[in-house]
Protein backbone atom coordinates (compact mmCIF):
# COMPACT_ATOMS: atom_id res chain seq x y z
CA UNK A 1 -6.03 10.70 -7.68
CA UNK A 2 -4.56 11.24 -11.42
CA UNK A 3 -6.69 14.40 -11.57
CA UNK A 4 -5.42 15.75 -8.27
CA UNK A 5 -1.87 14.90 -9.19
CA UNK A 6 -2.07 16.69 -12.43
CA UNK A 7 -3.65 19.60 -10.73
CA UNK A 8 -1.04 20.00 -8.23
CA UNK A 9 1.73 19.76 -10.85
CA UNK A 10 0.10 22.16 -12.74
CA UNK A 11 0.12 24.88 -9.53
CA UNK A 12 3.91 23.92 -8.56
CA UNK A 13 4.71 24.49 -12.17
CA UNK A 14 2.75 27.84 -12.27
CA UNK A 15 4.87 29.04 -8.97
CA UNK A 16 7.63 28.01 -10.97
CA UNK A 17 8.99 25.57 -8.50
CA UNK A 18 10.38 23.81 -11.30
CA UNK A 19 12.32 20.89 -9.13
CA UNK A 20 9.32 20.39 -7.40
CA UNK A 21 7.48 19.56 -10.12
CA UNK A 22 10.63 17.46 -11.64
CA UNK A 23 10.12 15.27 -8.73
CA UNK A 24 6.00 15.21 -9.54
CA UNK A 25 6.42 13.98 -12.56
CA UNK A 26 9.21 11.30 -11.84
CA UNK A 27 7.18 10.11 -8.87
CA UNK A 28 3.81 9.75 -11.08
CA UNK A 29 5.97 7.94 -13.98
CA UNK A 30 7.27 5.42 -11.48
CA UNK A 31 3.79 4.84 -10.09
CA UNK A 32 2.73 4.01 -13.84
CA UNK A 33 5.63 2.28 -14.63
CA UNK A 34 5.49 -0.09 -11.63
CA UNK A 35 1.76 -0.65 -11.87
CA UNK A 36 1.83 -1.60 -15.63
CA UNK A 37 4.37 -4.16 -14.79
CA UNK A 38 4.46 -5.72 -18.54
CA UNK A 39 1.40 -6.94 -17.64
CA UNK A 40 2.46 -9.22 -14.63
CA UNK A 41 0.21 -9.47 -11.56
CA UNK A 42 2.94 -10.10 -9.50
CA UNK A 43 6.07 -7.93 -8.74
CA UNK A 44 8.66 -8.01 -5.92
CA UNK A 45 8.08 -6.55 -2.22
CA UNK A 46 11.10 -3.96 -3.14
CA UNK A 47 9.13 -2.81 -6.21
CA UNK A 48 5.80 -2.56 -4.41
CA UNK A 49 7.65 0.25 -1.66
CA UNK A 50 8.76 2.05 -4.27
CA UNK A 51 5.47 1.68 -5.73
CA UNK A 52 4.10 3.23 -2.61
CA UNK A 53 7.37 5.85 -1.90
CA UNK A 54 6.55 7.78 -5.32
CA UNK A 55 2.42 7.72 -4.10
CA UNK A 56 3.81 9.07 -0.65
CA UNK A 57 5.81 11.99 -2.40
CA UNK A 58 2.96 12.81 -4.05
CA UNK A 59 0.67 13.54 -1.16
CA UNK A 60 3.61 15.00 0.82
CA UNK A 61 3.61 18.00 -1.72
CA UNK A 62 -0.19 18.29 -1.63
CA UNK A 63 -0.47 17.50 2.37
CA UNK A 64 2.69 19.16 3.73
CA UNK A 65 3.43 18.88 7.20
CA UNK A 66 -0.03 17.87 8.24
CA UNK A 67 0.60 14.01 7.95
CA UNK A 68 3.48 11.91 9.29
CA UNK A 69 4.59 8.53 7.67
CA UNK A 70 6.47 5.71 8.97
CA UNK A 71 7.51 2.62 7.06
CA UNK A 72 9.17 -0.38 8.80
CA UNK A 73 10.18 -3.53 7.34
CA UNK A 74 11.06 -6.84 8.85
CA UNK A 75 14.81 -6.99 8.86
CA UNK A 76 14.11 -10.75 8.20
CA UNK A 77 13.17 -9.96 4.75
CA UNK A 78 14.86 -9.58 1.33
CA UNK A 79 12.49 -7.45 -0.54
CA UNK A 80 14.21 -7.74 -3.92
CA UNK A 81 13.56 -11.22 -3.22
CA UNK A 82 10.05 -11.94 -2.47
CA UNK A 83 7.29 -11.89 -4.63
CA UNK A 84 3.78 -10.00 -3.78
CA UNK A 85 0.68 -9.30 -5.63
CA UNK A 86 1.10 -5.77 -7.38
CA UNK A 87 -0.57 -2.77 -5.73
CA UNK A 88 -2.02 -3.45 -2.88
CA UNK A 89 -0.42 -1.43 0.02
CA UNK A 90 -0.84 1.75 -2.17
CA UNK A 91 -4.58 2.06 -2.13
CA UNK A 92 -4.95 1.24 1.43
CA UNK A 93 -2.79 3.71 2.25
CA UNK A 94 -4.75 6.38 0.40
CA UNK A 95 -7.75 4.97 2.31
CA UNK A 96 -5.95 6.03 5.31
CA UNK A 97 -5.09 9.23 3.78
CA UNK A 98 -8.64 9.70 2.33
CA UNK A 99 -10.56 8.35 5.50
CA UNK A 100 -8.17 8.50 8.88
CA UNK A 101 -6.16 11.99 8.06
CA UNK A 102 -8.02 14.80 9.83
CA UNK A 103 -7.43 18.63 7.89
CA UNK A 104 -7.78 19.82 11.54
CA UNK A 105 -5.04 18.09 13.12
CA UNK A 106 -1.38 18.57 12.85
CA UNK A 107 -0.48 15.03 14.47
CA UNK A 108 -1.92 12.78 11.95
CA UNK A 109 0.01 9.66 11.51
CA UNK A 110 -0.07 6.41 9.30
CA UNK A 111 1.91 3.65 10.14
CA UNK A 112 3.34 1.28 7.34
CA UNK A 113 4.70 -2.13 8.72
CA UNK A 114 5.48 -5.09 6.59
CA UNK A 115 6.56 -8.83 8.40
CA UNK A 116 6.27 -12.25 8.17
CA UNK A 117 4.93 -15.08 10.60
CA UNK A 118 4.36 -18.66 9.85
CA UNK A 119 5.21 -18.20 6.29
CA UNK A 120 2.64 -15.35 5.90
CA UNK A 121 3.55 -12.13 4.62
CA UNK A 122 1.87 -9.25 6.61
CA UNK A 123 1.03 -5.65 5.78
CA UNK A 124 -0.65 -3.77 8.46
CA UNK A 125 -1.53 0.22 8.05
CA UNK A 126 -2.34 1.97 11.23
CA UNK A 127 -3.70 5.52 11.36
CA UNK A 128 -4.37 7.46 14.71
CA UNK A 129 -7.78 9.11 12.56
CA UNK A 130 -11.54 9.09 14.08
CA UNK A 131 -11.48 5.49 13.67
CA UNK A 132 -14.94 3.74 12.46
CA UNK A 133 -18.02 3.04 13.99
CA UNK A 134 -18.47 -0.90 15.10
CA UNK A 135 -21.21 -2.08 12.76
CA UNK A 136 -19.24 0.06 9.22
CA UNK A 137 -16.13 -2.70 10.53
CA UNK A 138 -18.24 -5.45 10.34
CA UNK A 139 -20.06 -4.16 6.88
CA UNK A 140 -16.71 -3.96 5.38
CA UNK A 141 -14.97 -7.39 6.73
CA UNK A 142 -18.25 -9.11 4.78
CA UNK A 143 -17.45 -10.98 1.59
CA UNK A 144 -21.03 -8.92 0.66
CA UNK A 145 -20.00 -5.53 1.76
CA UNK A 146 -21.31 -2.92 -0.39
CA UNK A 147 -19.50 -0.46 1.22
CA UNK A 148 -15.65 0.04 0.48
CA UNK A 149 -15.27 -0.71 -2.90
CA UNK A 150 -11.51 -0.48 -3.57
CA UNK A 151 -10.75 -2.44 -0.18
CA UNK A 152 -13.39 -5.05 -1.35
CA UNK A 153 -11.46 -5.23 -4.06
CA UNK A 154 -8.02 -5.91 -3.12
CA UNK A 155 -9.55 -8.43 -0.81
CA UNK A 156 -10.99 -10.52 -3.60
CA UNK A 157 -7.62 -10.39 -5.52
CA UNK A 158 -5.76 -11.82 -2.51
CA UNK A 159 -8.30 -14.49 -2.02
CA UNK A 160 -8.79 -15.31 -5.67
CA UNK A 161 -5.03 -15.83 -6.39
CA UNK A 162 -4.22 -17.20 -3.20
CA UNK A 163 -7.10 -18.74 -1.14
CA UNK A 164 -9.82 -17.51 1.93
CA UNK A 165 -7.18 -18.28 4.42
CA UNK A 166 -6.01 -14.85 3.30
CA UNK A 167 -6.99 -11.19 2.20
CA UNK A 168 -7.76 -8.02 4.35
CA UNK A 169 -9.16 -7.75 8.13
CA UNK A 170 -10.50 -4.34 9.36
CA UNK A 171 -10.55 -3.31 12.97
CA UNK A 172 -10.91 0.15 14.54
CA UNK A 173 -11.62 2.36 17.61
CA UNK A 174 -13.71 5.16 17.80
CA UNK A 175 -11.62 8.58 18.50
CA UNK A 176 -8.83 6.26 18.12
CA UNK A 177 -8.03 5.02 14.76
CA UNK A 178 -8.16 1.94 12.22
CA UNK A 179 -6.17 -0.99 11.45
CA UNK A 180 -5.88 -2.62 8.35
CA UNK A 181 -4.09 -6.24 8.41
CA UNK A 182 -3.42 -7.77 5.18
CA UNK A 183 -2.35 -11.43 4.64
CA UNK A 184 -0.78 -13.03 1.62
CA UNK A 185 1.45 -16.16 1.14
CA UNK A 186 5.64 -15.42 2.72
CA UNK A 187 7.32 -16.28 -1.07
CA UNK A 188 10.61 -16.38 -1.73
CA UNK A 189 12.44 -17.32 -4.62
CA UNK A 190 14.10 -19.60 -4.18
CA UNK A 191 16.64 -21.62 -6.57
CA UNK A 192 16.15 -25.28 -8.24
CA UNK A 193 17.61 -28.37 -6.47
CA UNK A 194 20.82 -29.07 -8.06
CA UNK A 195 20.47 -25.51 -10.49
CA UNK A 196 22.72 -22.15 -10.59
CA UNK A 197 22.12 -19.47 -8.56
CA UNK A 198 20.27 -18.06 -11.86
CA UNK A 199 18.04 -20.97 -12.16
CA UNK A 200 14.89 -19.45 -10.14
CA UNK A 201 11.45 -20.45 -8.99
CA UNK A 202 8.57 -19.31 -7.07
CA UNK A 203 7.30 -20.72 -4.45
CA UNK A 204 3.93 -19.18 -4.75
């Protein structure tokens, strides 16, 4: 992805399409910036979108018009407010990019939603690709899946940190699409009985 990045940067540049590039180079920095995160493993839901907003402007300049995006978030939420494990919508987005966007089609979309339910917090990413054949779902929504790597992975940092109750579940349908739905605990902040409105704790 870096590689790719750079490359296109260096090609905007070359046209001389200097704002272009500008906004390249801003969008990587955030992207860095935000996944660094002083070394914290855990960031707020607001800085995890913009996380993902500076990967999306990114592959809008190499992708064009070929791939539609929508983003919703429950109105419910405060995302400045609630705390989620750092980078994990990002690379299952570029799964769907990588995986569900087809070069030959001009109606490719992904679908972004982020809720809550029962004090879970909910990502789900929805593509309208080629969708995945019925035994490859059930390969990667094994613990021993040796396929998938970087979903395996995000899926063992949810469970890890917060417990098997949570983490990533797969489905799909052929000529249809996938569907990614990824749990993690609904926290909060929320202030200290008796404290200031500064006086904060987590939850999770």
């Amino acid at each position: 992805f870096l590689y790719n990045t750079l490359d296109t940067i260096y090609w905007v540049c070359r046209l001389e399409h200097t704002d272009e590039a500008a906004e390249l180079v801003q969008a990587l920095g955030n992207m860095f910036r935000l996944s660094l995160n002083k070394g914290e493993g855990v960031i707020t839901l607001q800085n995890e979108l913009k996380h993902l907003n500076s990967y999306l402007i990114i592959q809008k300049k190499r992708c064009k018009d070929n791939v539609k995006v929508k983003i919703s978030v429950d109105s419910r939420l405060e995302p400045d407010k609630v705390k989620v494990i750092k980078l994990i919508l990002q690379p299952l987005v570029e799964n769907a990019f990588v995986h569900g966007v087809s070069n030959s089609r001009t109606d490719n979309l992904i679908t972004i939603t982020v809720t809550w339910q029962d004090q879970t917090l909910l990502y789900i990413i929805e593509d309208n690709g080629n969708g995945i054949a019925p035994e490859l779902v059930t390969e990667l929504n094994s613990r021993n899946s040796r396929q998938g790597f970087g979903i395996r992975n995000t899926n063992e940092r949810i469970k890890l940190l917060f417990g098997e109750e949570y983490g990533i579940t797969i489905s799909s349908t052929p000529g249809k699409g996938t569907r990614i739905l990824v749990k993690q605990p609904y926290c909060p902040e929320q202030e200290n009985e008796g404290g200031t409105p500064n006086a904060k704790t987590h939850d999770c």
